[in-house]
C-alpha atoms as a PDB file:
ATOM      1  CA  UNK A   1       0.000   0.000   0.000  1.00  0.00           C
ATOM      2  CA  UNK A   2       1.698   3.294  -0.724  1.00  0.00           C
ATOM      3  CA  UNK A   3       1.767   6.214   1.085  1.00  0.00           C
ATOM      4  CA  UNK A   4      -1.523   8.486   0.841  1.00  0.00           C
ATOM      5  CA  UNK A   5      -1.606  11.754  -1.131  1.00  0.00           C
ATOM      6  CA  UNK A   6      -3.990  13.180   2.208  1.00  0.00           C
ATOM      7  CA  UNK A   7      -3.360  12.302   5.700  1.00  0.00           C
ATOM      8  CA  UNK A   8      -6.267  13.589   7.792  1.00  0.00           C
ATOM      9  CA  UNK A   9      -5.546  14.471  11.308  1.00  0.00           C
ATOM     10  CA  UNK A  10      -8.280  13.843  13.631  1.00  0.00           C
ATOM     11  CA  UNK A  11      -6.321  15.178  16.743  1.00  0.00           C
ATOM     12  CA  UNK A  12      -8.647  15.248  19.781  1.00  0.00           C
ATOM     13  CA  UNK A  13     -11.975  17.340  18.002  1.00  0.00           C
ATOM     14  CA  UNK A  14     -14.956  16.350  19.252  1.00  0.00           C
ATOM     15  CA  UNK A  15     -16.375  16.195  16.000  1.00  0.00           C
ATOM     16  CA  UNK A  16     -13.892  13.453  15.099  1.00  0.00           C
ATOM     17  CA  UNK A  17     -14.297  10.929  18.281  1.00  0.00           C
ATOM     18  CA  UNK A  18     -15.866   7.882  18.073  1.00  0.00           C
ATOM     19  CA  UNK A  19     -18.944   6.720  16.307  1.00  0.00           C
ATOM     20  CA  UNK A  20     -17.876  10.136  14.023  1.00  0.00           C
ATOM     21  CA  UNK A  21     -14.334   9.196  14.010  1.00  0.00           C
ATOM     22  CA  UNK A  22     -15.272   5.602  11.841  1.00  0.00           C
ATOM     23  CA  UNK A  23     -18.045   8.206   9.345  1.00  0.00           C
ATOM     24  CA  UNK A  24     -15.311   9.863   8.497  1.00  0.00           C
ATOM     25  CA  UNK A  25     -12.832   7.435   7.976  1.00  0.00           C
ATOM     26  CA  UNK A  26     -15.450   5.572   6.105  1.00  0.00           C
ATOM     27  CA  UNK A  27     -16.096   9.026   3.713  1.00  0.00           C
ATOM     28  CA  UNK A  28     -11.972   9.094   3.064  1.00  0.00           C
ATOM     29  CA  UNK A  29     -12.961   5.116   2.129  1.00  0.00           C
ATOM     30  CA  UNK A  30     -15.274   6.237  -0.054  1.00  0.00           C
ATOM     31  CA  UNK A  31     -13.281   8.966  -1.600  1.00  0.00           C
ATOM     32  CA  UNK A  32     -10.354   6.758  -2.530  1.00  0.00           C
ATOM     33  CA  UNK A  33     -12.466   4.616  -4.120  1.00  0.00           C
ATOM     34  CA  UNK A  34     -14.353   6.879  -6.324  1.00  0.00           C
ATOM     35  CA  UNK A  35     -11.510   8.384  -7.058  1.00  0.00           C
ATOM     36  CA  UNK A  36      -8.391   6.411  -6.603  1.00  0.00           C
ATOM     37  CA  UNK A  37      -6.703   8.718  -4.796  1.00  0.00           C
ATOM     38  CA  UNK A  38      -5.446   7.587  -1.385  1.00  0.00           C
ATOM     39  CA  UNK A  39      -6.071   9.267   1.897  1.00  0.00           C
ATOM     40  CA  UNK A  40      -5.076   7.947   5.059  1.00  0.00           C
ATOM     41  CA  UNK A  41      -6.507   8.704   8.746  1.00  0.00           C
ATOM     42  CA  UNK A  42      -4.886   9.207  12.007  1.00  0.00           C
ATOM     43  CA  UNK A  43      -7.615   9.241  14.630  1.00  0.00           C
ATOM     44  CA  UNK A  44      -7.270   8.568  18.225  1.00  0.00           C
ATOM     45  CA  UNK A  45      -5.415   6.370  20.214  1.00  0.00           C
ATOM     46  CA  UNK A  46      -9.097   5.460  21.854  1.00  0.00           C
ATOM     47  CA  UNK A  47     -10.808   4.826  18.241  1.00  0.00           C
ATOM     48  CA  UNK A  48      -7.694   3.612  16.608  1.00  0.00           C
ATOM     49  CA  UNK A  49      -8.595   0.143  16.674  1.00  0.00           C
ATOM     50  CA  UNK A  50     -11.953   0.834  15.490  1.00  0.00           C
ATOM     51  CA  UNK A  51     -11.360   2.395  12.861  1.00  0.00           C
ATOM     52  CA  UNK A  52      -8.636   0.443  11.218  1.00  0.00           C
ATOM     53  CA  UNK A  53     -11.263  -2.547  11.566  1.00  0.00           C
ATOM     54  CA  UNK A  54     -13.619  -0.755   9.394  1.00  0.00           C
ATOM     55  CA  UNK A  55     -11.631   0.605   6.794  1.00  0.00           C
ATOM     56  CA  UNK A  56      -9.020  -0.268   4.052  1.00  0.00           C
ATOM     57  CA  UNK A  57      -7.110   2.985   3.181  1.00  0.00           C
ATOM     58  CA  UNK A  58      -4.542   3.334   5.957  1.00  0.00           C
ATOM     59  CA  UNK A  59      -4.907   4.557   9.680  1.00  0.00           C
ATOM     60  CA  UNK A  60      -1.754   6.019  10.998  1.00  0.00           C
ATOM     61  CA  UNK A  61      -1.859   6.446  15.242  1.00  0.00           C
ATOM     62  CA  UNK A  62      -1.293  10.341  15.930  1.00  0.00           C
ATOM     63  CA  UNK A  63       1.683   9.330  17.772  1.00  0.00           C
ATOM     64  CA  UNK A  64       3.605   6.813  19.542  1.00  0.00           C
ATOM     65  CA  UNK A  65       6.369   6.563  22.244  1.00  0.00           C
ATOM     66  CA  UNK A  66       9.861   5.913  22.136  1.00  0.00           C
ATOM     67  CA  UNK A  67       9.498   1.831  24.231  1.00  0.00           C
ATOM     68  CA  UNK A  68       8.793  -1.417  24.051  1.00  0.00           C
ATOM     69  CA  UNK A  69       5.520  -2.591  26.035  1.00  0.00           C
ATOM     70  CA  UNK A  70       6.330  -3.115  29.301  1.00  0.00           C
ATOM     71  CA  UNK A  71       6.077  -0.640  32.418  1.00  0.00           C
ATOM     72  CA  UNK A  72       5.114   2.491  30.856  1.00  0.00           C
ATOM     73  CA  UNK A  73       1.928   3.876  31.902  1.00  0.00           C
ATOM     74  CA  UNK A  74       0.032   5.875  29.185  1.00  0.00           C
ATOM     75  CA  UNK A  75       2.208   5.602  26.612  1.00  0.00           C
ATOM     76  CA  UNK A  76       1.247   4.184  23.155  1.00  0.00           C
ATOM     77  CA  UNK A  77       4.119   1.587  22.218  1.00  0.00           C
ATOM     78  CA  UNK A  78       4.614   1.153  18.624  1.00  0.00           C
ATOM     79  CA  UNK A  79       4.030  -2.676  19.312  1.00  0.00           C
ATOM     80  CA  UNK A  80       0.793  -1.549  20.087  1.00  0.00           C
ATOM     81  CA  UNK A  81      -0.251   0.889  17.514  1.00  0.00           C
ATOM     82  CA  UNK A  82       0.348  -1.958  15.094  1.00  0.00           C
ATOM     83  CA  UNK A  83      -1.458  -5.005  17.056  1.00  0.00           C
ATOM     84  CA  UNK A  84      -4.296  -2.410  16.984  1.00  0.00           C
ATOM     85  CA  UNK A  85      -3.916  -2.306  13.140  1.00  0.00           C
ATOM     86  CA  UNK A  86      -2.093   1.162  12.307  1.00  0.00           C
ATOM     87  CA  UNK A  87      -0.708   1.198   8.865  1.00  0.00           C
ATOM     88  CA  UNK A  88       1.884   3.901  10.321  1.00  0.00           C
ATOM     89  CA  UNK A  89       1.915   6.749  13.021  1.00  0.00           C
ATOM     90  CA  UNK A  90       2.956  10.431  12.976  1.00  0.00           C
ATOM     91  CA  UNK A  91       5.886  11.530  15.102  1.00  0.00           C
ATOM     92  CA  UNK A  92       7.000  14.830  16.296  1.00  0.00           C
ATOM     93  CA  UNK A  93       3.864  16.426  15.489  1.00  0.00           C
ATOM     94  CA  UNK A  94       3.766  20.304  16.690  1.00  0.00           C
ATOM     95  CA  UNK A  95       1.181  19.599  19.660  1.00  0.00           C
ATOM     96  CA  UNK A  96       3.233  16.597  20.303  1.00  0.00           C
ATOM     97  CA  UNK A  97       6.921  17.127  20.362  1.00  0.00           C
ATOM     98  CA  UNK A  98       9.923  14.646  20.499  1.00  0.00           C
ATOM     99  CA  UNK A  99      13.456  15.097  21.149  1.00  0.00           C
ATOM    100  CA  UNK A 100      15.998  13.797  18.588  1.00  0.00           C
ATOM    101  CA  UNK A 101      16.825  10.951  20.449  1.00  0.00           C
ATOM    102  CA  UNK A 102      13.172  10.080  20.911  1.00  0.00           C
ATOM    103  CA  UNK A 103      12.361  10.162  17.580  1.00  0.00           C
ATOM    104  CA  UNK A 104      15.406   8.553  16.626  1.00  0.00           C
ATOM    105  CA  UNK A 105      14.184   5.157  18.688  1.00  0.00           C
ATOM    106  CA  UNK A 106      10.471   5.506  18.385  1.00  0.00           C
ATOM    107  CA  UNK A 107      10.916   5.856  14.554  1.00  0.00           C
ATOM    108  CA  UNK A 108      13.607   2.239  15.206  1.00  0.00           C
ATOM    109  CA  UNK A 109      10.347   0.173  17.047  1.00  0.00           C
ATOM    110  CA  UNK A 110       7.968   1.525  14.961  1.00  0.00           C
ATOM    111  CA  UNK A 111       9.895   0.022  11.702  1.00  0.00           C
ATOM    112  CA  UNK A 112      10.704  -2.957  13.762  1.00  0.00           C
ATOM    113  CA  UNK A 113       6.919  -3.684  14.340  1.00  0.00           C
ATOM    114  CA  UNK A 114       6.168  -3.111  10.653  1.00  0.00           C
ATOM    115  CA  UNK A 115       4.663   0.794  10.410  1.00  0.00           C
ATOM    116  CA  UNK A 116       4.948   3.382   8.073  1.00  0.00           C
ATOM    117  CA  UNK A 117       6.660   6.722   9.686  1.00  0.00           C
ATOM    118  CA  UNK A 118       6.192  10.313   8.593  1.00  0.00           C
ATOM    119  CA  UNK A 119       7.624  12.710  10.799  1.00  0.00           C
ATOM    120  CA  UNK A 120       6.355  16.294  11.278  1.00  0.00           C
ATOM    121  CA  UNK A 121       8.557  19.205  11.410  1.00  0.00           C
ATOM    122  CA  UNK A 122       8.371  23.182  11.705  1.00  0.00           C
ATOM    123  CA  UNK A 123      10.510  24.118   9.877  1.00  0.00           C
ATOM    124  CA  UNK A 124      12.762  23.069   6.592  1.00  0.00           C
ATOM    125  CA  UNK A 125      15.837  22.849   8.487  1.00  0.00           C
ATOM    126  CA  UNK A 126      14.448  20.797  10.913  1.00  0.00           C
ATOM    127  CA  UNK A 127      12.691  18.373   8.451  1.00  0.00           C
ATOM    128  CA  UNK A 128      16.154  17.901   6.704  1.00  0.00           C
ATOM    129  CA  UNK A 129      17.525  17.016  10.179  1.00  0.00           C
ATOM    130  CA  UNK A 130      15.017  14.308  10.888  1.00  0.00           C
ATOM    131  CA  UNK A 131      14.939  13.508   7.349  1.00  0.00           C
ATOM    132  CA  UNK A 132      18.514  12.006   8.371  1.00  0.00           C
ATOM    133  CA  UNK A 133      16.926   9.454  10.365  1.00  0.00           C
ATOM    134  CA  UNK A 134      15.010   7.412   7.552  1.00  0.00           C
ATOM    135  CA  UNK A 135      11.113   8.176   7.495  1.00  0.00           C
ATOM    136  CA  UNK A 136       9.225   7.047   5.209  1.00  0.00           C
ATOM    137  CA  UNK A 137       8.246  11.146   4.817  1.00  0.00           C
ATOM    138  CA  UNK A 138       8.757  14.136   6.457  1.00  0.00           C
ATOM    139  CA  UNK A 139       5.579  16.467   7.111  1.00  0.00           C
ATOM    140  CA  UNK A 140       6.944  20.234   7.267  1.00  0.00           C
ATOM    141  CA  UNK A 141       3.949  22.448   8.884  1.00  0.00           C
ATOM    142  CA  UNK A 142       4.759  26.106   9.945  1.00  0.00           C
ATOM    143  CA  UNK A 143       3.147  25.689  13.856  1.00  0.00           C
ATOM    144  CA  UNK A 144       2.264  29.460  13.273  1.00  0.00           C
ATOM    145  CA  UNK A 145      -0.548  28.525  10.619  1.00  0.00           C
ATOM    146  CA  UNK A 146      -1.838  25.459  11.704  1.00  0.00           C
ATOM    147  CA  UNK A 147      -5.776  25.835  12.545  1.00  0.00           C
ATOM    148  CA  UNK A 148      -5.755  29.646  11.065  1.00  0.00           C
ATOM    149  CA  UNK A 149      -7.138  28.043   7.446  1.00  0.00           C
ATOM    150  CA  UNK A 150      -4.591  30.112   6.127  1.00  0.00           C
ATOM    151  CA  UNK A 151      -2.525  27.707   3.797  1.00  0.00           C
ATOM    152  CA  UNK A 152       1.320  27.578   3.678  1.00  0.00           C
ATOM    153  CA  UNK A 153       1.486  27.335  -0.104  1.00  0.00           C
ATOM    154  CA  UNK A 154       0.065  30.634  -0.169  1.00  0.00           C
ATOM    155  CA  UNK A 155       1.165  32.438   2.712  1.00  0.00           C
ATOM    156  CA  UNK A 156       4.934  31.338   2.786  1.00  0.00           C
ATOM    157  CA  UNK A 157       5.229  28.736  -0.815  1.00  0.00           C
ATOM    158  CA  UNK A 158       9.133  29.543   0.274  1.00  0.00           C
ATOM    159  CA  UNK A 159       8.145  26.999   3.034  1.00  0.00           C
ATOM    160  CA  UNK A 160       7.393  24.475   0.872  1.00  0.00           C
ATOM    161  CA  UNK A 161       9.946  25.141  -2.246  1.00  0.00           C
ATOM    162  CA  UNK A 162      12.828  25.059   0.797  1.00  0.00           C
ATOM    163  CA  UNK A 163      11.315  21.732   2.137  1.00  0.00           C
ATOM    164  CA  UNK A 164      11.423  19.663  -0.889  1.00  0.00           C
ATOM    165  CA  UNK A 165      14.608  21.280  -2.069  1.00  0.00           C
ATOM    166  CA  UNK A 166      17.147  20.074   1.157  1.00  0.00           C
ATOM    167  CA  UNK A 167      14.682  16.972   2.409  1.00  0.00           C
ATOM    168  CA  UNK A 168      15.725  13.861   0.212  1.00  0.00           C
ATOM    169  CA  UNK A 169      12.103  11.520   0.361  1.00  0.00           C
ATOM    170  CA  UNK A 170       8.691  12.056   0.415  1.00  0.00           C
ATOM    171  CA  UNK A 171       7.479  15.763   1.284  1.00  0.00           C
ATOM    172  CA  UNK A 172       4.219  16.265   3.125  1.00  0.00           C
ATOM    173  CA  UNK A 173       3.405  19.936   3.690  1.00  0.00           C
ATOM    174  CA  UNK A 174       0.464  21.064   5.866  1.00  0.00           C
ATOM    175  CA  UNK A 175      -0.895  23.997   8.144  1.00  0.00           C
ATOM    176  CA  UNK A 176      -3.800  25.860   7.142  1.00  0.00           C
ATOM    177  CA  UNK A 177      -4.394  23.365   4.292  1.00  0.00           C
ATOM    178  CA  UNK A 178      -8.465  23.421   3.709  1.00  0.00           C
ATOM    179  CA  UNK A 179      -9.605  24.214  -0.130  1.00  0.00           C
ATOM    180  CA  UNK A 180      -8.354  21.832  -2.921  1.00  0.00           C
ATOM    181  CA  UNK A 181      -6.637  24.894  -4.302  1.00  0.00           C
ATOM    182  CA  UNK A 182      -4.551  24.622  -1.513  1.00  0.00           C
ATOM    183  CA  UNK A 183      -3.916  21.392  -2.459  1.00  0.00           C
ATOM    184  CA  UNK A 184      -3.303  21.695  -5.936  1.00  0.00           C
ATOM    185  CA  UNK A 185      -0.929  24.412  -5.283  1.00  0.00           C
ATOM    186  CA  UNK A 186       1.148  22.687  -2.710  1.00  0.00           C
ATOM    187  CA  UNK A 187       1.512  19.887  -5.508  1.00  0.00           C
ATOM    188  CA  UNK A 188       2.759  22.574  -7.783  1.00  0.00           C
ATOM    189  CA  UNK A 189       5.322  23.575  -5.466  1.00  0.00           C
ATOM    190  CA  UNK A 190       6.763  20.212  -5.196  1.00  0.00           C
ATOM    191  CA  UNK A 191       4.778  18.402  -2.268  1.00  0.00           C
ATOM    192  CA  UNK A 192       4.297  15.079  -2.514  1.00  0.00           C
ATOM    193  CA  UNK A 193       1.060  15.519  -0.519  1.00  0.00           C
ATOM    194  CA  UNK A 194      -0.691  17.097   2.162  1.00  0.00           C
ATOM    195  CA  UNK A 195      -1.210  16.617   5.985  1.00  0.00           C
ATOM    196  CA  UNK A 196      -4.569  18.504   7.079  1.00  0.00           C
ATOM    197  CA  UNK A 197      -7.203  18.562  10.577  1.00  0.00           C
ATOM    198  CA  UNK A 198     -10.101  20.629  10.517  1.00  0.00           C
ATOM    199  CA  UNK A 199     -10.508  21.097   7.352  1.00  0.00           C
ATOM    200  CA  UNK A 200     -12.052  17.781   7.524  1.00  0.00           C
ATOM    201  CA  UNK A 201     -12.326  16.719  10.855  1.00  0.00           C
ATOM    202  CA  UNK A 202     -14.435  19.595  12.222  1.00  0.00           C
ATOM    203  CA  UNK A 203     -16.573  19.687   8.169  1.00  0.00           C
ATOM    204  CA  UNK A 204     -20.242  18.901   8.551  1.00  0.00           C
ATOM    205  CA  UNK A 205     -19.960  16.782   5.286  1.00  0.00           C
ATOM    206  CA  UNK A 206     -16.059  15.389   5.249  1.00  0.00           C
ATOM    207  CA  UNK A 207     -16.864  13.500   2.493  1.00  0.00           C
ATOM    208  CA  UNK A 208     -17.426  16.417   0.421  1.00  0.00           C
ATOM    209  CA  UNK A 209     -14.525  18.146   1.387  1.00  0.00           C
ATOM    210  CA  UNK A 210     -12.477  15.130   1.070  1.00  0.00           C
ATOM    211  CA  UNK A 211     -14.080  15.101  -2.665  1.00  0.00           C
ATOM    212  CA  UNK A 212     -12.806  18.208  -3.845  1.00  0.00           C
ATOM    213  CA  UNK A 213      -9.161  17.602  -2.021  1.00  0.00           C
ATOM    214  CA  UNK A 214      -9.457  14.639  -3.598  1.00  0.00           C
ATOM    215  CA  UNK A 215     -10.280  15.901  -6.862  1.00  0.00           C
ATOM    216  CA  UNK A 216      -7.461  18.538  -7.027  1.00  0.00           C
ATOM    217  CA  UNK A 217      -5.013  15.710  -6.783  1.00  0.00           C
ATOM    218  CA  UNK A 218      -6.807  14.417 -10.109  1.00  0.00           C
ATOM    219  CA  UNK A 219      -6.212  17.866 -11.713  1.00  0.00           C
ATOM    220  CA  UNK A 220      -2.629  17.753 -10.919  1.00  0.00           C
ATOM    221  CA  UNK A 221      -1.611  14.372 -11.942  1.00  0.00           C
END
């Protein structure tokens, strides 16, 4: 299964937890398969299990810690994530930082128990650092736009030209993604794809939404 073109970010919105969490997971099923164009869904720790049993396209976990199981109370172990049937996880995403080191081993379990790894940076600097490491992709998302619906292809397209010029791989780009313009534009620029939240997550019709992200992928290929 290759990587998706959209990773949706459920993060902790209301509007994506539980019962909602598997409709839209189920609407980004729907989308691929209308239109062939892959999006993959990171919900929950509490609903991941859920919804990887009701989907197909791939369910990253939002996160997961740098251990093994064992005696770690509240973490999410890697091991874990994947028994509960994540394709991948993020790491190092802006509400959820990692040091080096921690990203360094989590990203070394996680590809020992079989998931895909993209790994979130602020900046392109820091995305060429981690890049170092051996994601699968590195997500570059300015923390300053993220939730303001105010897309870094337009507002700083610098962003994204840096990122895929210095990160060797698979370039996500993300913060303030929400229109399939934005989309389309950040595919212009380079990006590989996109890594959105409320956009989707907080839409009263995701599917919709998901169409016309969808559908701008279609116009640039």
């Amino acid at each position: 299964m290759e990587l998706p073109r959209i990773i949706v970010n459920f993060k902790a919105y209301r509007e994506a937890t539980g019962e909602r969490a598997i409709e839209i997971a189920k609407a980004a099923e729907d989308v691929w398969k209308e239109t062939g164009v892959s999006i993959g869904v990171a919900p929950q720790a509490v609903d991941l299990r859920r919804v990887a049993e009701a989907v197909e396209i791939p369910v990253f976990a939002q996160h997961v810690d740098p251990y093994e199981p064992g005696a770690r109370t509240g973490s999410v172990t890697p091991y874990a994530a994947r028994d509960a049937g994540a394709y991948g996880t993020l790491l190092n995403h802006s509400e959820r930082r990692l040091r080096i080191d921690q990203i360094e081993m989590a990203l070394s379990l996680a590809r020992r128990y079989g998931l895909k790894v993209v790994v979130c940076a602020n900046d392109p600097i820091v995305g060429r650092a981690v890049s170092e490491l051996g994601p699968d992709a590195v997500a570059v998302e300015p923390p300053e736009l993220i939730g303001t619906g105010i897309s870094v292809s337009k507002a700083k397209p610098e962003v994204v030209l840096r990122s895929v010029e210095v990160i060797e791989g698979i370039v996500y780009v993300g913060a303030g993604v929400s229109t399939g313009e934005d989309v389309r534009r950040s595919l212009e620029l380079g990006a590989y794809g996109v890594l959105l939240a409320s956009a989707v997550a907080k839409s009263e019709d995701p599917k919709s939404k998901l169409l016309e992200l969808a559908e701008a992928v279609l116009t640039f290929e």
